[in-house]
Protein backbone atom coordinates (compact mmCIF):
# COMPACT_ATOMS: atom_id res chain seq x y z
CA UNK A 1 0.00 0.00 0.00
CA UNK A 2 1.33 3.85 -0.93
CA UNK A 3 1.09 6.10 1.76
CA UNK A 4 0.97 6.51 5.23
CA UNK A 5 -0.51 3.44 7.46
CA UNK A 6 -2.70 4.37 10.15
CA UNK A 7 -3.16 1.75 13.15
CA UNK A 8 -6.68 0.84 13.79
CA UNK A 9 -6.55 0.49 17.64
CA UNK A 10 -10.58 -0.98 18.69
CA UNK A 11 -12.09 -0.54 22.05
CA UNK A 12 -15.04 -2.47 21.51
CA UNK A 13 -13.90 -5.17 24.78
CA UNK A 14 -13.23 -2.03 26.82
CA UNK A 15 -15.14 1.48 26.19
CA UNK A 16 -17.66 -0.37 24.03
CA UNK A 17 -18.25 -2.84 26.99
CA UNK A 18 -19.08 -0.20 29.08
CA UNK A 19 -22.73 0.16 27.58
CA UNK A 20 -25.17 -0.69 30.38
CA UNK A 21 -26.57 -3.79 29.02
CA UNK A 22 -23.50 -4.53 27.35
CA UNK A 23 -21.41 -6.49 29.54
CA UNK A 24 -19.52 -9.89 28.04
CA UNK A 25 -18.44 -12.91 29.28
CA UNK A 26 -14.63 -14.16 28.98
CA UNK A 27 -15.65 -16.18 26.12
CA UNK A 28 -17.67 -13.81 23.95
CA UNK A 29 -14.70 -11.17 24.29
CA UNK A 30 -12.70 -14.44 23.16
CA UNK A 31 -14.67 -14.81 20.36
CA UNK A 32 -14.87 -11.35 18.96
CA UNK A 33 -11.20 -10.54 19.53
CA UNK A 34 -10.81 -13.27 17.00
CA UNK A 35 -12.83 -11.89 14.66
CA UNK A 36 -11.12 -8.12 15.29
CA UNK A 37 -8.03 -9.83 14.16
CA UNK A 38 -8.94 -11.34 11.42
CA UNK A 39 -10.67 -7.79 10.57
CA UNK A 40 -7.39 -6.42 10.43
CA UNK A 41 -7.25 -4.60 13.87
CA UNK A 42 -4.03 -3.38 14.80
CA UNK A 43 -4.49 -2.94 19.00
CA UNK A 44 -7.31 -4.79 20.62
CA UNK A 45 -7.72 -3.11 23.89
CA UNK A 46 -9.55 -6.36 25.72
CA UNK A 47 -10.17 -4.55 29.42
CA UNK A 48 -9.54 -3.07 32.43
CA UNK A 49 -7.86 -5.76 34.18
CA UNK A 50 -7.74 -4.81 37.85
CA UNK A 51 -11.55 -3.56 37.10
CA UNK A 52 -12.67 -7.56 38.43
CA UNK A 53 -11.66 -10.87 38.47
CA UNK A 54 -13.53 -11.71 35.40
CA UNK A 55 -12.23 -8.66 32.96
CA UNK A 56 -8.66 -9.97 34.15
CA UNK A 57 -9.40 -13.47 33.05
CA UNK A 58 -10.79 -11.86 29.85
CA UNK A 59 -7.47 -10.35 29.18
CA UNK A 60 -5.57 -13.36 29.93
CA UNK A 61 -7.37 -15.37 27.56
CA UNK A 62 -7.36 -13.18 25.01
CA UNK A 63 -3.59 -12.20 25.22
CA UNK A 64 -3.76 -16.44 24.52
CA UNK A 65 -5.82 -16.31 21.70
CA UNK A 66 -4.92 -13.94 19.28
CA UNK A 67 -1.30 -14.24 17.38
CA UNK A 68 -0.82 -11.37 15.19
CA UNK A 69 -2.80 -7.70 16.75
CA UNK A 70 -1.34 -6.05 19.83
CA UNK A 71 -3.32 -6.76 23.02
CA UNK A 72 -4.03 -3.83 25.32
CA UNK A 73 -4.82 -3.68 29.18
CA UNK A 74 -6.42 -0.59 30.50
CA UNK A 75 -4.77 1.22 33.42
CA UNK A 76 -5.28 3.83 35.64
CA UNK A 77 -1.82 5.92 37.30
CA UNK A 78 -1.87 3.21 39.97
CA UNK A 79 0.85 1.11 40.41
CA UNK A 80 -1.22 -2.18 41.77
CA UNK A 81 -3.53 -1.25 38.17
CA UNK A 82 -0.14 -1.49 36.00
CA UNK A 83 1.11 -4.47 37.82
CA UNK A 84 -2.10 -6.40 37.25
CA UNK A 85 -2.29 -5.48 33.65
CA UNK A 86 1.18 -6.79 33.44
CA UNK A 87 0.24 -9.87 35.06
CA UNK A 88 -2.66 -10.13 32.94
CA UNK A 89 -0.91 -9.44 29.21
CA UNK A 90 1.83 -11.77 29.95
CA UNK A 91 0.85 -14.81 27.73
CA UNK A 92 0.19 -11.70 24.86
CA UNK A 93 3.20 -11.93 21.56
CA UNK A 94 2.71 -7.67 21.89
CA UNK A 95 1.31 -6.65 25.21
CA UNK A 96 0.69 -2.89 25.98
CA UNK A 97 -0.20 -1.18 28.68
CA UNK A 98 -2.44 1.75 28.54
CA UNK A 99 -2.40 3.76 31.40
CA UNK A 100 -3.43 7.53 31.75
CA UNK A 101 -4.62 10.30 34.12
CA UNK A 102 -6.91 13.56 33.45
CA UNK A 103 -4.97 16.69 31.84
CA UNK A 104 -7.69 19.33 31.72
CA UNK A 105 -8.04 22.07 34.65
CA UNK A 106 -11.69 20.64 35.43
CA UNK A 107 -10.71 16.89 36.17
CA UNK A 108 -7.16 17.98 37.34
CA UNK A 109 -9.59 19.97 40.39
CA UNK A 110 -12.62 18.28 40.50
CA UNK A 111 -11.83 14.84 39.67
CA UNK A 112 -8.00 14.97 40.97
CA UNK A 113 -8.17 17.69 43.65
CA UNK A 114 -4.60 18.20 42.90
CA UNK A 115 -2.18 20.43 40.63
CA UNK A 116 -0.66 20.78 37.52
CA UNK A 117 2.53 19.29 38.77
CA UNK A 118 1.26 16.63 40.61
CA UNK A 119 -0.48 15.38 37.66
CA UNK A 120 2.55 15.31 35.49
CA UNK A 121 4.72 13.37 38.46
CA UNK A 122 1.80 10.77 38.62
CA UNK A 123 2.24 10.67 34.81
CA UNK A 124 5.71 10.09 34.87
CA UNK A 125 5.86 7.31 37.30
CA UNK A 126 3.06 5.31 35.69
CA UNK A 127 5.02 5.69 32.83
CA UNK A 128 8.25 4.54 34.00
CA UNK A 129 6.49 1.66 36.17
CA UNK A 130 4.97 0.69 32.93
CA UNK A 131 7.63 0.53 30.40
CA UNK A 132 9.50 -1.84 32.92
CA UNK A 133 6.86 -4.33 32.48
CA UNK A 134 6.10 -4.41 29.02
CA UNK A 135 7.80 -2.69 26.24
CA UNK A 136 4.95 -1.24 24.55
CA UNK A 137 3.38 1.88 27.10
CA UNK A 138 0.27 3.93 25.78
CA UNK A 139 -0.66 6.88 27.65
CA UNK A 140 -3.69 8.44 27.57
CA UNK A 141 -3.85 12.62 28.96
CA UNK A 142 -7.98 12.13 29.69
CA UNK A 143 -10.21 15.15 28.77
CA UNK A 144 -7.30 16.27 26.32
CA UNK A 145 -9.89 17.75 24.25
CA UNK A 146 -10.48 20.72 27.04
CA UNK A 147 -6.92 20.73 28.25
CA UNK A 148 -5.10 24.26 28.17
CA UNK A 149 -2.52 23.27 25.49
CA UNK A 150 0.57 24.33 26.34
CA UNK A 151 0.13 22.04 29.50
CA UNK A 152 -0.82 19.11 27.54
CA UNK A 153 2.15 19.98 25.29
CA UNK A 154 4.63 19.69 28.77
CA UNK A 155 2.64 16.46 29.82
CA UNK A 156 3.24 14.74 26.38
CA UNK A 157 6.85 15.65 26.82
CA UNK A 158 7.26 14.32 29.86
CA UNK A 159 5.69 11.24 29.33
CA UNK A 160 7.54 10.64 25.90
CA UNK A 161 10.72 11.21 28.00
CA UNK A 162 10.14 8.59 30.57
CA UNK A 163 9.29 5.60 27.54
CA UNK A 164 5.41 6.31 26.23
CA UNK A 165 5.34 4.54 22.91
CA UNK A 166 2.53 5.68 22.20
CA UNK A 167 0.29 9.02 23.30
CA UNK A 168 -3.17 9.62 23.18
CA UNK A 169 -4.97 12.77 23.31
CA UNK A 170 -8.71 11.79 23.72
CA UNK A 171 -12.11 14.48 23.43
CA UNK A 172 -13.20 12.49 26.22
CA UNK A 173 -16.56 14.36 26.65
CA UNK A 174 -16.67 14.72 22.69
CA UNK A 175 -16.47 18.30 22.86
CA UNK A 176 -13.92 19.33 20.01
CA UNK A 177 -14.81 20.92 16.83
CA UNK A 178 -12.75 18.93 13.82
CA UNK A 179 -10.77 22.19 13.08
CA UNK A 180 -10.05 22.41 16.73
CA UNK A 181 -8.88 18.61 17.26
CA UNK A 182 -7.03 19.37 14.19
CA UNK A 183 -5.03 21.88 15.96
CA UNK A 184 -4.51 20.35 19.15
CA UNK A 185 -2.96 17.40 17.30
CA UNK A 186 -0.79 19.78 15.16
CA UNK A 187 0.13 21.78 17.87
CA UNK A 188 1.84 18.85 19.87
CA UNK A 189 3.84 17.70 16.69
CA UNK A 190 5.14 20.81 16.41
CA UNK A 191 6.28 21.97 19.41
CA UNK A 192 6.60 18.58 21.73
CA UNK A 193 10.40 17.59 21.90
CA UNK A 194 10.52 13.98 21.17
CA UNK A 195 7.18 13.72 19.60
CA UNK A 196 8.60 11.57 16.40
CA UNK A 197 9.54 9.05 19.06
CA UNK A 198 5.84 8.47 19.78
CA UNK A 199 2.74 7.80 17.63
CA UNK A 200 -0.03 10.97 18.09
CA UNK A 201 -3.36 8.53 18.67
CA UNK A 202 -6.81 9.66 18.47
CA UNK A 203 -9.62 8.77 21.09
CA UNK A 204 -12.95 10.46 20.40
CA UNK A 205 -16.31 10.26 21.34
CA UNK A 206 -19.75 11.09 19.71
CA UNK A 207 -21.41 13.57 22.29
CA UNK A 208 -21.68 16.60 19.45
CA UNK A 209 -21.73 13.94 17.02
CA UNK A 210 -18.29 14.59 15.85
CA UNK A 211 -16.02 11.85 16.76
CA UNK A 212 -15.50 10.38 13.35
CA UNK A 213 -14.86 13.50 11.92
CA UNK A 214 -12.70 14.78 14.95
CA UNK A 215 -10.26 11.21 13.88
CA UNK A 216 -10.08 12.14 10.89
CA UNK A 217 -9.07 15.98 11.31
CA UNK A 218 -6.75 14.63 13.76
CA UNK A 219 -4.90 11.99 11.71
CA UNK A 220 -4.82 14.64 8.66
CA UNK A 221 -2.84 16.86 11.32
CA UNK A 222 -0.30 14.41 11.81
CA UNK A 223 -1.56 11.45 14.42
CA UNK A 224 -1.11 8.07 13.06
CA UNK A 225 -3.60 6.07 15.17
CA UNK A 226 -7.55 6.19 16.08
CA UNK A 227 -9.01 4.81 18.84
CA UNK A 228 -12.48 3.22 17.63
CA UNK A 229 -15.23 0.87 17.82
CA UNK A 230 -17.41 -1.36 15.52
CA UNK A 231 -20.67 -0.11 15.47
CA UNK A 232 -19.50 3.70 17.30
CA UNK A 233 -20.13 1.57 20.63
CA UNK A 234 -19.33 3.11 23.65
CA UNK A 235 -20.15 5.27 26.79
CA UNK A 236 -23.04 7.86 26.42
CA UNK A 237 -23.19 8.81 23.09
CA UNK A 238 -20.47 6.09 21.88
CA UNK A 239 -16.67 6.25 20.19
CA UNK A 240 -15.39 6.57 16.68
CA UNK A 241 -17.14 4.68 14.58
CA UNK A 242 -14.18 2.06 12.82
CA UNK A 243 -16.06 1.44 9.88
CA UNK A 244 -16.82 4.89 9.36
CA UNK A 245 -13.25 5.83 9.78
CA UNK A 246 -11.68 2.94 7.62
CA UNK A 247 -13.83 3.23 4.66
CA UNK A 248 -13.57 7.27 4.72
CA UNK A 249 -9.81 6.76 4.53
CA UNK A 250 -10.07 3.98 1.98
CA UNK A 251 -12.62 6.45 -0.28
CA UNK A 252 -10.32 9.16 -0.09
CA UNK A 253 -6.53 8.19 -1.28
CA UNK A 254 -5.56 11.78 -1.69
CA UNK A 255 -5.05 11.75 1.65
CA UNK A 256 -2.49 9.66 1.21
CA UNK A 257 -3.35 7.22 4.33
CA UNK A 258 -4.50 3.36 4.74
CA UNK A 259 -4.89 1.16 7.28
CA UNK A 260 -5.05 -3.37 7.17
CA UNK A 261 -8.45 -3.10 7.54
CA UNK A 262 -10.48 -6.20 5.57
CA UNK A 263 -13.45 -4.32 4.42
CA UNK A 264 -15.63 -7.13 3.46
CA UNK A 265 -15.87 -8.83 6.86
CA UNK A 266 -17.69 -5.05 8.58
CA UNK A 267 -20.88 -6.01 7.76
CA UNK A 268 -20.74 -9.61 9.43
CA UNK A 269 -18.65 -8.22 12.29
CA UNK A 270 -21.21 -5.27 12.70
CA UNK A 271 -24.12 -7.44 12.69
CA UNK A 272 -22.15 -9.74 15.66
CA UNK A 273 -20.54 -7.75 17.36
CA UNK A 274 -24.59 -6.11 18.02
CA UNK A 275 -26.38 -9.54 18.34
CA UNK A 276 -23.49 -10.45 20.97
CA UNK A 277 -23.92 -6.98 23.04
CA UNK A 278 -27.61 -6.78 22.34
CA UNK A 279 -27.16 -3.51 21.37
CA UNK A 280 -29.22 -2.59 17.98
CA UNK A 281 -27.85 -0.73 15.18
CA UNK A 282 -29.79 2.04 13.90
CA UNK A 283 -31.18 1.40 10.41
CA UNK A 284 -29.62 4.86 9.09
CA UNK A 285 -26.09 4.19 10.53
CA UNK A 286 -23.34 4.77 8.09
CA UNK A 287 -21.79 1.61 6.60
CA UNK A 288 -23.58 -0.85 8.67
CA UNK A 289 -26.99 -0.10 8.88
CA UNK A 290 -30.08 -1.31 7.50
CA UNK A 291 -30.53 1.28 4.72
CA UNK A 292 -26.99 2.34 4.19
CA UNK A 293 -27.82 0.90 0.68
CA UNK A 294 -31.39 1.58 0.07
CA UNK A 295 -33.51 3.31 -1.61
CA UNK A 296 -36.64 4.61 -1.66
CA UNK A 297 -37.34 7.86 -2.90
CA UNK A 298 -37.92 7.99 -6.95
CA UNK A 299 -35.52 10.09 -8.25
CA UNK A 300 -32.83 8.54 -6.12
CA UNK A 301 -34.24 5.18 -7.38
CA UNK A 302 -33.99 6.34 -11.27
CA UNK A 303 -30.82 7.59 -10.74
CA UNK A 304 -29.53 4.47 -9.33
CA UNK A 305 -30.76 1.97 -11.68
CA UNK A 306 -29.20 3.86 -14.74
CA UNK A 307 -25.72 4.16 -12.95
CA UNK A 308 -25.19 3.42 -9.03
CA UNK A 309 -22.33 5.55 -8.62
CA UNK A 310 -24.97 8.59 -8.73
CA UNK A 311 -26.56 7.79 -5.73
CA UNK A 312 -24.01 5.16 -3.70
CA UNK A 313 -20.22 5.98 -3.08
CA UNK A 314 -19.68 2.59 -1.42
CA UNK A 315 -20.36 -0.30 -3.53
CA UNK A 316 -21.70 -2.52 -0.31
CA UNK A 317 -20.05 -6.17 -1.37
CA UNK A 318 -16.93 -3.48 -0.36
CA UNK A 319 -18.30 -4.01 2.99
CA UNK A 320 -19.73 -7.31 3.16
CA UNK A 321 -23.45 -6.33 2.78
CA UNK A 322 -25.85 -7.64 0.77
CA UNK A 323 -26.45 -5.59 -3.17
CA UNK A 324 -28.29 -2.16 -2.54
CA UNK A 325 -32.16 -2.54 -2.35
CA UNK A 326 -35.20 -0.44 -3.77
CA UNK A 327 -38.00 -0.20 -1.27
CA UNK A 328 -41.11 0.94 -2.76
CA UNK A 329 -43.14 3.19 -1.52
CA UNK A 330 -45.76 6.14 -2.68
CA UNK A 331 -42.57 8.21 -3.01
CA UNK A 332 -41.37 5.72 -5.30
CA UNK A 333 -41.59 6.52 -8.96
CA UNK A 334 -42.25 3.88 -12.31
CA UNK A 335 -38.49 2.63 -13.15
CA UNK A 336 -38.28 1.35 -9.67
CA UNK A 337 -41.94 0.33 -9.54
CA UNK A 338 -40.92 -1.76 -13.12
CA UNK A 339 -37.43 -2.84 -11.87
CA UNK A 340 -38.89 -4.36 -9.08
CA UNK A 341 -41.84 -6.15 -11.41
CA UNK A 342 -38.49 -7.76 -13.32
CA UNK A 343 -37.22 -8.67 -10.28
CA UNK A 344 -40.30 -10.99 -10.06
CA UNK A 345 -40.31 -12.25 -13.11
CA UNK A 346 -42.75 -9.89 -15.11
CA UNK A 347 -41.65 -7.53 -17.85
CA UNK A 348 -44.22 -5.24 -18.64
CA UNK A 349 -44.25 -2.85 -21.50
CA UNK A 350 -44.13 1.19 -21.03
CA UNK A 351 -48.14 1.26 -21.62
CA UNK A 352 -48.85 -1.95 -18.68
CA UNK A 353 -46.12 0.18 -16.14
CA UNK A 354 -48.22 3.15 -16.55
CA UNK A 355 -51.83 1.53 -15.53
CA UNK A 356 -49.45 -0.54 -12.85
CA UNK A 357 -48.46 2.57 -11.20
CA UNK A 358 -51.86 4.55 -10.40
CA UNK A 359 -52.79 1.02 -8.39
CA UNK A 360 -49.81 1.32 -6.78
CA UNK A 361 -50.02 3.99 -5.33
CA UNK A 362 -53.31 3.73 -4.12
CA UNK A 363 -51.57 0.50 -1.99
CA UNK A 364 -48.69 2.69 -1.40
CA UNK A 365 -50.64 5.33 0.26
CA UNK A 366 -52.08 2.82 2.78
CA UNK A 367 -49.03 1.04 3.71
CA UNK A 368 -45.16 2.04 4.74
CA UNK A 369 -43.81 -0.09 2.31
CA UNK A 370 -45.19 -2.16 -0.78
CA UNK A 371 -44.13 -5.83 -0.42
CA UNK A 372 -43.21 -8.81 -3.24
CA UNK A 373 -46.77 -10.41 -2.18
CA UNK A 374 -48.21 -6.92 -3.09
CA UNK A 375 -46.85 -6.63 -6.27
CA UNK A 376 -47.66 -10.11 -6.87
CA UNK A 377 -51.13 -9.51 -6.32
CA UNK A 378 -51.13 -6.40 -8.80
CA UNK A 379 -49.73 -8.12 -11.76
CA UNK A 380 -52.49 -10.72 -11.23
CA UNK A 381 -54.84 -8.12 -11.34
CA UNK A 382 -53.73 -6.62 -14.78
């Protein structure tokens, strides 16, 4: 592949877990780290280990399973949190720990009731403790998004300087416009000593609705990682969205980015990943959802059946969904209504289409959609 590779890092077994109703057992984050990898995920973050006995074990047996993806453990600054991580990620070929504490003024005093400098030595020696342990540290400066930058600049220093691999700046309450992530993210590679030493990653969530396009303003600016989930799981209003993020990348080359990414197994992952967690998927969601390839409306419909590309940028066997789909209904107009009739095995003429349609839309008025058995019944009439 040309260009610059960005590494898909999923939180799905961690932030996305943290859905109320979405809790997994050891062997459904087993099975779904499995499929992550074979997706072409990068990191799998699998928990929080010290968070109970059972994440831990989830951890463990996934740092068994998979062979190829980096396997992450959650952290707090606590030393017993990085030793159990440790503990945990030891049968993992690429452990990392992930550890972190809050860099804006609000957490640093409300959350933190501490200081500036404080927060930094906390940093520092989670850091250090860390990188003794495994050799792959990822630190996280919480509520990044709101932090006063030249701080965050001196944390990110700091932390580069005592072994972070990698550093992530997440919009933890999703509160960063894209032109304002952007500059965060170019602000720290320009002025953090050290910075080329590290990779820039990118943790945002969906509160403003603005997480997927906050990851991407942030990896144009210079970070070469997003932190993401499949299906935009994740606490309140969810994460980045990794198929949104992977197939805007893969649709836009001149950005000169890619990431390993299999694009035909998102559909199949999307669709377990929300039968496993019992979470739905909203029909309109991009990518994934229901009727990200349908149409219904007429002139979208006639546009689409003379050349898809008017109407669908995504061609969905890209993603692994089934080919696009014309739903009929009284906004629908007469090429769908006769595409569909060929569909069924009747080819009327120009003349039959035209009596076809008034009756249609007579059904069409007095249902939400007009079904095969419909239709069926129709062309028996005529």
């Amino acid at each position: 592949m040309s260009g610059q590779k960005i590494d898909i890092f999923d939180t799905t077994l961690r932030d996305g877990e943290q859905v109320p109703g979405c809790k997994l057992n050891t062997t459904e984050k087993v099975k779904l780290a499995l499929e992550l990898e074979l997706l072409g995920v990068d990191i799998i973050e699998a928990g929080f280990p010290i968070s109970s006995p059972g994440d831990f074990q989830s951890v463990e047996q996934i740092a068994k399973a998979v062979k190829e993806a980096t396997v992450c453990g959650l952290t707090r600054a606590v030393q017993k949190d990085i030793e159990v991580a440790a503990e945990a990620l030891k049968p993992a070929r690429r452990p990392r720990i992930h550890t972190g504490i809050g860099s804006s003024d609000n957490h640093i005093k409300y959350k933190f009731n501490t200081t500036r400098e404080k927060i930094v030595e906390r940093a520092v020696a989670a850091v250090k403790l860390a990188r003794n342990l495994v050799p792959d540290v990822e630190f996280y400066a919480e509520d990044a998004g709101r932090a006063d930058i030249q701080f965050l600049a001196q944390l990110i220093e700091a932390v580069i300087a005592a072994g972070a691999t990698v550093v992530n700046i997440p919009d933890t309450t999703g509160f960063c416009l894209p032109h304002q992530y952007a500059e965060k993210i170019g602000y720290l590679v320009n002025n953090v000593k050290g910075i080329e030493h590290a990779t820039i990653s990118c943790h945002c969530h969906n509160d403003l609705g603005l997480a997927t396009a906050n990851s991407l303003a942030g990896v144009i600016a210079g970070a070469r990682q997003i932190e993401c989930t499949i299906n935009g799981i994740g606490e309140r209003a969810g994460n980045t969205s990794l198929e949104e993020v992977a197939m805007a990348i893969k649709k836009h080359p001149e950005l000169g980015l890619y990431t390993n990414i299999e694009s035909t197994r998102l559909h199949g992952l999307s669709k377990q990943v929300s039968d496993t967690m019992r979470m739905p998927v909203q029909p309109n969601k991009a990518i994934v959802g229901d009727n990200a390839f349908a149409h219904s409306s007429g002139i979208h419909q006639d546009g689409f059946l003379k050349e898809a590309t008017t109407y669908e940028i995504i061609d969905p066997l890209e993603v692994g969904a089934d080919i696009s789909k014309i739903v009929l209904t009284a906004r629908s107009g007469r090429s769908a209504l006769a595409y569909r009739f060929k569909k069924l095995g009747h080819d009327f003429t120009r003349d039959q289409v035209d009596v076809l349609y008034e009756r249609f839309l007579i059904v069409a008025d007095e249902k939400k959609e007009v079904t095969d058995e419909d239709l069926a019944a129709l062309a028996s009439a005529l």
